[in-house]
Protein backbone atom coordinates (compact mmCIF):
# COMPACT_ATOMS: atom_id res chain seq x y z
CA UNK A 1 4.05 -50.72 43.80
CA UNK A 2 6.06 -48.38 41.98
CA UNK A 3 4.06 -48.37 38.91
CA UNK A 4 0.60 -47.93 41.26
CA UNK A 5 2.18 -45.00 43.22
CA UNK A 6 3.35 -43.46 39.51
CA UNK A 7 -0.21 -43.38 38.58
CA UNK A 8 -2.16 -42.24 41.41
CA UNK A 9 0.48 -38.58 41.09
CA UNK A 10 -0.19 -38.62 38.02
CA UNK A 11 -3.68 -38.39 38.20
CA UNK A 12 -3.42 -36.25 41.44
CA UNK A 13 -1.57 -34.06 39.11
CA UNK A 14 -4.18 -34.01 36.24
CA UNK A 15 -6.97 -33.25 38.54
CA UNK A 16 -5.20 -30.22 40.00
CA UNK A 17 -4.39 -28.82 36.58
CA UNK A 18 -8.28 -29.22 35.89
CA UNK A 19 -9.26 -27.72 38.86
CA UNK A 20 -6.44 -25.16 38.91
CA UNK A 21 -8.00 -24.06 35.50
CA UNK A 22 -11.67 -23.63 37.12
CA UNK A 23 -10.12 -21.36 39.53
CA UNK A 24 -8.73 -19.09 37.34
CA UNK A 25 -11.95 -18.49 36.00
CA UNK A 26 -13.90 -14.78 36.94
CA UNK A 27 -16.70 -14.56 38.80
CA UNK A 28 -18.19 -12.83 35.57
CA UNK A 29 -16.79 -15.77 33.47
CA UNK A 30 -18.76 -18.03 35.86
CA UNK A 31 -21.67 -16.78 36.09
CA UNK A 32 -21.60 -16.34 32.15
CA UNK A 33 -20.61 -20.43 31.71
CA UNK A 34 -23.72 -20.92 33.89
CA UNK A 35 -26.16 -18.77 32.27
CA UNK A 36 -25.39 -20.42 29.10
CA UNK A 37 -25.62 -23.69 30.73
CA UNK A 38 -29.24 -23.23 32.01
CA UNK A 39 -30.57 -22.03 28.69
CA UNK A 40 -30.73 -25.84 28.24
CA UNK A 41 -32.19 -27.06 31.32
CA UNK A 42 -35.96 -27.40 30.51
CA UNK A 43 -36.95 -27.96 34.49
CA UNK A 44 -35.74 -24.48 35.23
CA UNK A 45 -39.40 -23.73 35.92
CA UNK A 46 -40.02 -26.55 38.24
CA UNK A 47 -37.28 -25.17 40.17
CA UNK A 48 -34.79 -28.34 39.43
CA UNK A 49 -31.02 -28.68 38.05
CA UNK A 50 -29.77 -31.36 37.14
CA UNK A 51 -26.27 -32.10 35.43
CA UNK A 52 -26.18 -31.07 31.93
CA UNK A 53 -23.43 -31.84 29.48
CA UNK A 54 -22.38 -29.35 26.95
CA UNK A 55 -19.31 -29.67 24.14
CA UNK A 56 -17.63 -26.23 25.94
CA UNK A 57 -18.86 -26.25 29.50
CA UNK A 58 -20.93 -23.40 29.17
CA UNK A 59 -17.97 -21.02 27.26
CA UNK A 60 -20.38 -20.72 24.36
CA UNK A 61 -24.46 -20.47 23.81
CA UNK A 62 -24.99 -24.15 22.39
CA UNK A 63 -28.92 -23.62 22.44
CA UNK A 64 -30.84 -21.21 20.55
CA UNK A 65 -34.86 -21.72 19.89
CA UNK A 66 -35.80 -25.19 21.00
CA UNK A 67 -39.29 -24.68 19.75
CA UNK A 68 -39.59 -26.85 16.65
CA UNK A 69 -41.95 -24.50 14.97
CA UNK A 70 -40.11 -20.93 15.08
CA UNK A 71 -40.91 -17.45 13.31
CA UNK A 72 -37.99 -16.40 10.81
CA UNK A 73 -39.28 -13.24 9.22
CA UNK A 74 -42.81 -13.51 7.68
CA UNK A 75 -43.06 -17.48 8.05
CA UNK A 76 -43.49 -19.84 10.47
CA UNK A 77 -40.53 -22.51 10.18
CA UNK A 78 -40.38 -26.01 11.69
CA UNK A 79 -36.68 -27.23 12.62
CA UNK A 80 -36.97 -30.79 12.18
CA UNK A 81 -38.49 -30.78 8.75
CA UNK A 82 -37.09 -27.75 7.27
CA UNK A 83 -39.83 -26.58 5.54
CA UNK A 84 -42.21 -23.81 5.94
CA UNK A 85 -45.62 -24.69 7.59
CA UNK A 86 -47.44 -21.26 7.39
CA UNK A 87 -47.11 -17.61 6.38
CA UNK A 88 -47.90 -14.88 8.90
CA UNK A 89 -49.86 -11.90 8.44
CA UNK A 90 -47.78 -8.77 9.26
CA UNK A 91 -49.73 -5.39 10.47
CA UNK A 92 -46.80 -2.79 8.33
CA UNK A 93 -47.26 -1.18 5.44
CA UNK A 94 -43.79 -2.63 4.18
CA UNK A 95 -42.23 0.59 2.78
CA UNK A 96 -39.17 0.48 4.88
CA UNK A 97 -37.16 -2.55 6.53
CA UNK A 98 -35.45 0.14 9.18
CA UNK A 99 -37.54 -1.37 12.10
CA UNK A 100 -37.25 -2.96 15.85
CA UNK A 101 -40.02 -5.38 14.54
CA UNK A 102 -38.30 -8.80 15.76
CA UNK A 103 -40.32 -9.92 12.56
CA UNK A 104 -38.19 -7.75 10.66
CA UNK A 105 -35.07 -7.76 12.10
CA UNK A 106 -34.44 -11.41 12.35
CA UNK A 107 -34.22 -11.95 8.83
CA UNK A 108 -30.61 -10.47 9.44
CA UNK A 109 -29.96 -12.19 12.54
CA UNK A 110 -27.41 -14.95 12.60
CA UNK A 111 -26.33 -15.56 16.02
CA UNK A 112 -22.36 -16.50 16.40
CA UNK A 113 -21.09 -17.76 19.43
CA UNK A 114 -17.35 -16.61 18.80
CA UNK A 115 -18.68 -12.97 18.31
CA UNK A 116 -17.71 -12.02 21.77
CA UNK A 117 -14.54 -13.58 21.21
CA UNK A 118 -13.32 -11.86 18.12
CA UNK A 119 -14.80 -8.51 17.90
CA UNK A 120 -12.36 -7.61 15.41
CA UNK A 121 -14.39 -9.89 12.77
CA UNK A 122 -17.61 -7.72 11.92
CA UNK A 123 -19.92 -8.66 9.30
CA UNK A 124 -18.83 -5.83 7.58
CA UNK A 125 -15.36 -7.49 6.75
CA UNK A 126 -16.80 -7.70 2.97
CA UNK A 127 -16.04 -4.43 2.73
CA UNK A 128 -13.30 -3.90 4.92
CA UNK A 129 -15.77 -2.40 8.19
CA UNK A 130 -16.54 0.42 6.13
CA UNK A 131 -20.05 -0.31 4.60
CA UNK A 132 -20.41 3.49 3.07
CA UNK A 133 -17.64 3.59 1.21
CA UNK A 134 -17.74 0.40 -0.06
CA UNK A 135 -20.27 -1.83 -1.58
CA UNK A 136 -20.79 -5.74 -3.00
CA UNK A 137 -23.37 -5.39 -5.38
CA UNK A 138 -22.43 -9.23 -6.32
CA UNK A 139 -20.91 -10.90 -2.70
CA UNK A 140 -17.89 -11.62 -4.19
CA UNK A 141 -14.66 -11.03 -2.35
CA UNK A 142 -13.32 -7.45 -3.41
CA UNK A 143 -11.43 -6.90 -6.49
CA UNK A 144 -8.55 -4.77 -5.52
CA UNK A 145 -5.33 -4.17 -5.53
CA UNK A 146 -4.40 -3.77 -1.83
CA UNK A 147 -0.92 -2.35 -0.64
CA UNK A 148 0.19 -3.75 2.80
CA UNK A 149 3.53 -2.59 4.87
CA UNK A 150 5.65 -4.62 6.53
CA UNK A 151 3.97 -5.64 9.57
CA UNK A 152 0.89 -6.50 7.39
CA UNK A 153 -1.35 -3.59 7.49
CA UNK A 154 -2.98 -2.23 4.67
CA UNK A 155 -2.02 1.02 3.86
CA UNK A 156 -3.28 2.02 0.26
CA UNK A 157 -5.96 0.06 -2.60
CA UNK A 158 -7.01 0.69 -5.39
CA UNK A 159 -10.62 -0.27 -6.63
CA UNK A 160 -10.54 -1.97 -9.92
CA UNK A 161 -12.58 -4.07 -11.99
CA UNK A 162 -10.52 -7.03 -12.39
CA UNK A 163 -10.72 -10.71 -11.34
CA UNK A 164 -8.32 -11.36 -9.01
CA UNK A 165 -7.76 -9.60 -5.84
CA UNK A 166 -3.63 -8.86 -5.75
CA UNK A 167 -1.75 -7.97 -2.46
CA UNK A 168 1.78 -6.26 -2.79
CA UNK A 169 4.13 -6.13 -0.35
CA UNK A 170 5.94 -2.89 0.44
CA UNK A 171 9.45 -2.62 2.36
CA UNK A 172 8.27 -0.09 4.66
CA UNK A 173 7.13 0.35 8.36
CA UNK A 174 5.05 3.34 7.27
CA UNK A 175 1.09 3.11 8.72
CA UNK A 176 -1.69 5.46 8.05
CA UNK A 177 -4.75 5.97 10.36
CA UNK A 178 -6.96 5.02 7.42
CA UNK A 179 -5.80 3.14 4.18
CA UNK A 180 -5.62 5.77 1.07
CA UNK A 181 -8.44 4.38 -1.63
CA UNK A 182 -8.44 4.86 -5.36
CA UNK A 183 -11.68 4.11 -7.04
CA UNK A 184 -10.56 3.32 -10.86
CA UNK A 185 -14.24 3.50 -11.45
CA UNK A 186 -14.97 6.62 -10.18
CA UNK A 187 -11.65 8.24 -11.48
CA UNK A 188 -12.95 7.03 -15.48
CA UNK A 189 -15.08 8.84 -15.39
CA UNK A 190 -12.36 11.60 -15.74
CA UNK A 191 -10.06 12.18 -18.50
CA UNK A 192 -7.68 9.75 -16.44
CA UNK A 193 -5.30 7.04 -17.90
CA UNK A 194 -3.58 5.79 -15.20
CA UNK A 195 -3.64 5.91 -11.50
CA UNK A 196 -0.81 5.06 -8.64
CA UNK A 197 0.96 5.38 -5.36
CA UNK A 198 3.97 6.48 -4.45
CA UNK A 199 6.33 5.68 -1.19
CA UNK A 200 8.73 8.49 -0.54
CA UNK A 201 11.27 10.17 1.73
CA UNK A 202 12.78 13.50 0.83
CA UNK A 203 15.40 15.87 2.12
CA UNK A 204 15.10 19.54 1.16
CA UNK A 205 16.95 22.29 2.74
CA UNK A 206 17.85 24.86 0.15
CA UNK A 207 18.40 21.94 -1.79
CA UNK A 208 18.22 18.55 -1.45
CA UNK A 209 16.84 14.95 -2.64
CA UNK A 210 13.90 12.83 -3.46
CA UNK A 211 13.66 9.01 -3.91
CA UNK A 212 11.27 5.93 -3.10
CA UNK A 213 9.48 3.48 -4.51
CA UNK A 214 5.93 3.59 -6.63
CA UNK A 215 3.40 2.05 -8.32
CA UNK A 216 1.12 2.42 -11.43
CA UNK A 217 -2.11 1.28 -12.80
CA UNK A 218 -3.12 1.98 -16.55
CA UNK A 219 -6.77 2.49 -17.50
CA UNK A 220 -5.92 2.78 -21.08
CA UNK A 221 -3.72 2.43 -23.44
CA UNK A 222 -1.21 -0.50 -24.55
CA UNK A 223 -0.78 -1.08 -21.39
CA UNK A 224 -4.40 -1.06 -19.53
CA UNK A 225 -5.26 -3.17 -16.94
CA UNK A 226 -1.52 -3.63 -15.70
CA UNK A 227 0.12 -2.70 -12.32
CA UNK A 228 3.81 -1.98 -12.63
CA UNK A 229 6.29 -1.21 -9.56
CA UNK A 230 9.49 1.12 -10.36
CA UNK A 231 11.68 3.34 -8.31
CA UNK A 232 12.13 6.91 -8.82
CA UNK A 233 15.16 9.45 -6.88
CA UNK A 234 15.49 13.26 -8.00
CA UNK A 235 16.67 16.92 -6.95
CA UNK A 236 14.57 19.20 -5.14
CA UNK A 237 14.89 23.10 -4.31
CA UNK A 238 13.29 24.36 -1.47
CA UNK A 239 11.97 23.40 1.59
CA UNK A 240 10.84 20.19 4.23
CA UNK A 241 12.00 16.55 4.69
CA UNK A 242 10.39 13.50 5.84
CA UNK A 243 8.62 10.56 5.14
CA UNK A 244 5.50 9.72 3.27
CA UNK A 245 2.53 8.14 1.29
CA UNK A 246 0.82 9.61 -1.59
CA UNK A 247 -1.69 8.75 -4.28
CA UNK A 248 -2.25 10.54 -7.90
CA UNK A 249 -4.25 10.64 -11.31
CA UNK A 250 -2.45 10.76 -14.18
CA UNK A 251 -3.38 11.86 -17.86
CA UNK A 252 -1.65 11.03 -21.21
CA UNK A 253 -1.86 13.90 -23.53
CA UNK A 254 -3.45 12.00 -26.24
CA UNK A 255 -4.15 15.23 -28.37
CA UNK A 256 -0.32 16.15 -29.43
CA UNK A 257 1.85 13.09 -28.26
CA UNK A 258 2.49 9.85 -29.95
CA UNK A 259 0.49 7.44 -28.82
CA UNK A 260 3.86 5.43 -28.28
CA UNK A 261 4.11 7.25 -25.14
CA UNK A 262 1.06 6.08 -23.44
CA UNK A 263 2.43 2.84 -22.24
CA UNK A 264 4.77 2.17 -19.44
CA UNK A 265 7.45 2.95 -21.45
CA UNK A 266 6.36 6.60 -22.19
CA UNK A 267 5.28 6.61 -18.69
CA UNK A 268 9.13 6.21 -17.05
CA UNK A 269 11.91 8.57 -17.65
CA UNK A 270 12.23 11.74 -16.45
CA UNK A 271 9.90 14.12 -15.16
CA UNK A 272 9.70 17.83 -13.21
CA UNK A 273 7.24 19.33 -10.71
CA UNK A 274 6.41 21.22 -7.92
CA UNK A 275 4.99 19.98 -4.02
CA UNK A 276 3.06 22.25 -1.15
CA UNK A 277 2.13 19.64 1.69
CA UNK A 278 1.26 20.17 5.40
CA UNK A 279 1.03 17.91 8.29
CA UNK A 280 -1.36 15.41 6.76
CA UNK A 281 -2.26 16.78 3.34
CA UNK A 282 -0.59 18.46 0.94
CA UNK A 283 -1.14 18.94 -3.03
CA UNK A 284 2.12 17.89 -6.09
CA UNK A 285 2.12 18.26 -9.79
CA UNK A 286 4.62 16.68 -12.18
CA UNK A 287 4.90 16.32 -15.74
CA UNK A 288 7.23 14.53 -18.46
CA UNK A 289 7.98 15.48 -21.87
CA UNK A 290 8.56 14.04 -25.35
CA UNK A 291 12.20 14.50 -24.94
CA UNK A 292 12.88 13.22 -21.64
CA UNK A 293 14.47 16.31 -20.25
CA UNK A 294 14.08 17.90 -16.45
CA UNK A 295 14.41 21.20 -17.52
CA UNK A 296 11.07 23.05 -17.37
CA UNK A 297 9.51 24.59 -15.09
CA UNK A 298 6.21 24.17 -16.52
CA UNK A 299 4.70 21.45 -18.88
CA UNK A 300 5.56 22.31 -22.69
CA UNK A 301 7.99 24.88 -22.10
CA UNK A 302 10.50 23.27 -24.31
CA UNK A 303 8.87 20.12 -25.69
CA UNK A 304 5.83 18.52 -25.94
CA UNK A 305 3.96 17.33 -22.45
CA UNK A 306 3.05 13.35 -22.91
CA UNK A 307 2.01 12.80 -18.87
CA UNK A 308 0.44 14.87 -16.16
CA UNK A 309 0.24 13.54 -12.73
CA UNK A 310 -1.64 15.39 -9.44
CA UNK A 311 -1.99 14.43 -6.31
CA UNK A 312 -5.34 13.15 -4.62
CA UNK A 313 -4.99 14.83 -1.55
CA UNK A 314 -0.87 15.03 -1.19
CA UNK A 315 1.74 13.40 0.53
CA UNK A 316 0.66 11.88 3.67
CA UNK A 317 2.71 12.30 6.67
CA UNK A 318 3.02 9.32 8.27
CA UNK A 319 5.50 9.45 11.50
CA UNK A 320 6.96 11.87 13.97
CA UNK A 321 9.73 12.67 11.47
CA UNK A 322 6.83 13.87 8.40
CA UNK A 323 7.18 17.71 7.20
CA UNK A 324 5.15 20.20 9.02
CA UNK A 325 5.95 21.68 5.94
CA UNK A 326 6.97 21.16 2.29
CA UNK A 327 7.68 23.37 -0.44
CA UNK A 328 10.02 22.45 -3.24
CA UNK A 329 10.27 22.41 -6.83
CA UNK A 330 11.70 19.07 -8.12
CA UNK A 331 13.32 16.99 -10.79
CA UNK A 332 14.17 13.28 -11.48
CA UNK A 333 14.03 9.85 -13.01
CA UNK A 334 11.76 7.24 -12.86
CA UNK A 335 13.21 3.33 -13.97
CA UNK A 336 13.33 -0.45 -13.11
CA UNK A 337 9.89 -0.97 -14.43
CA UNK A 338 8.58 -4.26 -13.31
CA UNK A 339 4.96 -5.92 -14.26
CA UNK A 340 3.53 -7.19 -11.11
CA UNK A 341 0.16 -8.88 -13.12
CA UNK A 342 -0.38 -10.85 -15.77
CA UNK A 343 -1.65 -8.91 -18.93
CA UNK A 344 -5.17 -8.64 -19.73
C-alpha cells in the first residue's frame, strides 16, 4: 500500500511540474506555440483541429513548404526527388540581384528556427557582423591573429595571410567599443616591415613612467611571418596618465642599417619618442638606433636609426581612469622576447 501511495505522489508531482511549466508560459509565447502548431494542420480550411504532435510543442516552426513541387530561385524543385523538374521564365532584365522579387530573394533564404533565439548569431559571423570591412573571397574561417582580454572579448586583430587563425590571451580587463584592426595586406602596400599592438599604462606628471605589454608581427625580414610578445617599461617627461590600447606600423631602415637589425633582435632594445593623445585618439612616434642608446631626441641624432614606429590612430583610452590628455616625451627598453607561432 505503501509502495501504491509512493507512486500515485509521485506522479501527482510530475504532472504539476508539467503543468506548472505551461503556466509560466506568456500569452505571446502561447499564442506563438500555437501559430506554429497550425502551420501543420492541413484541415485548417475546413474549419477542424485536431491533435497534432510536434518534436517541441510548437516552440519552433517544424513545417516550411509542404508543396512537393516548390520554386527556389529560377527553378521549380520537387522535395521528394530532389531534382529539378522545370526552369521558369523570369520577366527582369537580370542586371542587378538588389530586388523584393521572392524569385530573387529566396536564393538567400535559409530559414532557422533558433534565429529568434540567438540573435547574437548573424550570418554575418564570417566576418565578425561587419560585412564592409571584411570580406571571404574563399569561405574559409578568417585568418587572423585575434587579441582577446580577460573576460573573452576581442579587443585588437590583425589581418594576415596565414593559415591558421591564432587567439592570444591578454592579462587585462581593458574593452574597446570596437576591436582595433590591422590589415597586413593593406599596410604592404606601404614601406612597412612589421606591424603590432601595444597594452600600456603610464604615469606622467612632470615626470613619470611607462610600461606594459606588446606585440609584433614581421612582414619581412629574417623574421617574417612571426608574432612575438615582449614587455617594454620607460621614463617619460611631461604630461597625462592612464590606461590604454594602441596599434602601430613600423619600418626598418633598410637603406643605412645592417640588415642584422631587421629581425626581432634588432627590433628590442631601447628606443625614444614622443606621444600627443586625447580622449579616444591620440598620435606617438618612437625610434631605436644602431647603438641602443635613449638619448635622442630625434631619430639619427647620434647614431644611425634602424626602426621607426607610428601610431595608427594613438593610444586608445579605454576606462574612466584614460588621459583626457597626454603629452610626454619618452624613453625605455623593450625585452623578454617570446615567439608565440611557429616559423614559416
Amino acid at each position: 500500500m505503501k509502495r501504491l501511495l509512493t507512486l500515485i505522489i509521485t506522479i501527482i508531482f510530475f504532472g504539476f511540474g508539467f503543468a506548472q511549466e505551461k503556466e509560466n508560459l506568456s500569452p505571446e509565447e502561447k499564442a506563438k506555440r500555437e501559430k506554429n502548431i497550425q502551420v501543420g494542420n492541413p484541415f485548417k480550411k475546413f474549419g477542424y483541429t485536431p491533435k497534432i504532435a510536434t518534436l517541441s510543442k510548437g516552440k519552433y516552426l517544424e513545417f516550411h513548404d509542404l508543396d512537393s513541387i516548390v520554386p527556389i530561385g529560377s527553378v521549380m524543385y520537387n522535395v521528394y526527388t530532389q531534382k529539378i523538374v522545370s526552369f521558369r521564365n523570369l520577366d527582369s532584365l537580370g542586371l542587378s540581384e538588389a530586388t523584393l522579387k521572392p524569385e530573387v530573394i529566396s536564393r538567400w533564404l535559409s530559414p532557422d528556427p533558433l534565429s529568434d533565439e540567438f540573435p547574437d548569431k548573424s550570418p554575418y559571423n564570417f566576418v565578425n557582423n561587419n560585412p564592409i570591412r571584411f570580406i571571404d573571397p574563399l569561405g574559409l574561417a578568417p585568418e587572423d591573429i585575434i587579441f582577446l582580454n580577460n573576460k573573452e572579448k576581442e579587443v585588437a586583430r590583425i589581418i594576415t595571410n596565414d593559415k591558421n587563425d591564432i587567439y592570444v590571451s591578454v592579462d587585462t580587463d581593458l574593452s574597446v567599443p570596437s576591436p582595433i584592426v590591422i590589415d597586413t595586406t593593406v599596410e604592404k602596400e606601404q614601406p612597412i616591415d612589421a606591424v603590432g599592438i601595444n597594452f600600456e599604462w603610464s604615469l606622467t606628471v612632470g615626470g613619470g613612467a611607462h610600461g606594459g605589454t606588446g606585440f609584433v608581427y614581421f612582414l619581412s625580414g629574417e623574421d617574417e611571418g612571426n608574432l612575438f610578445n615582449y614587455d617594454y617599461k620607460g621614463s617619460n617627461v611631461g604630461l597625462g596618465e592612464g590606461f590604454g590600447i594602441s596599434s602601430y606600423l613600423s619600418e626598418f631602415n633598410s637603406k643605412e642599417a645592417p640588415d642584422s637589425f631587421n629581425s626581432v633582435k634588432g627590433f628590442g632594445g631601447n628606443y625614444n619618442g614622443y606621444e600627443l593623445s586625447y580622449g579616444f585618439g591620440g598620435v606617438s612616434y618612437s625610434w631605436s638606433n644602431v647603438n641602443n642608446t635613449t638619448d635622442e631626441i630625434h631619430p639619427g641624432m647620434r647614431s644611425t636609426w634602424t626602426w621607426k614606429s607610428r601610431s595608427l590612430g594613438g593610444a586608445v583610452g579605454v576606462d574612466k581612469s584614460s588621459p583626457k590628455l597626454q603629452a610626454r616625451f619618452f624613453g625605455g627598453e623593450t625585452y623578454d622576447f617570446k615567439q608565440l607561432n611557429k616559423k614559416k
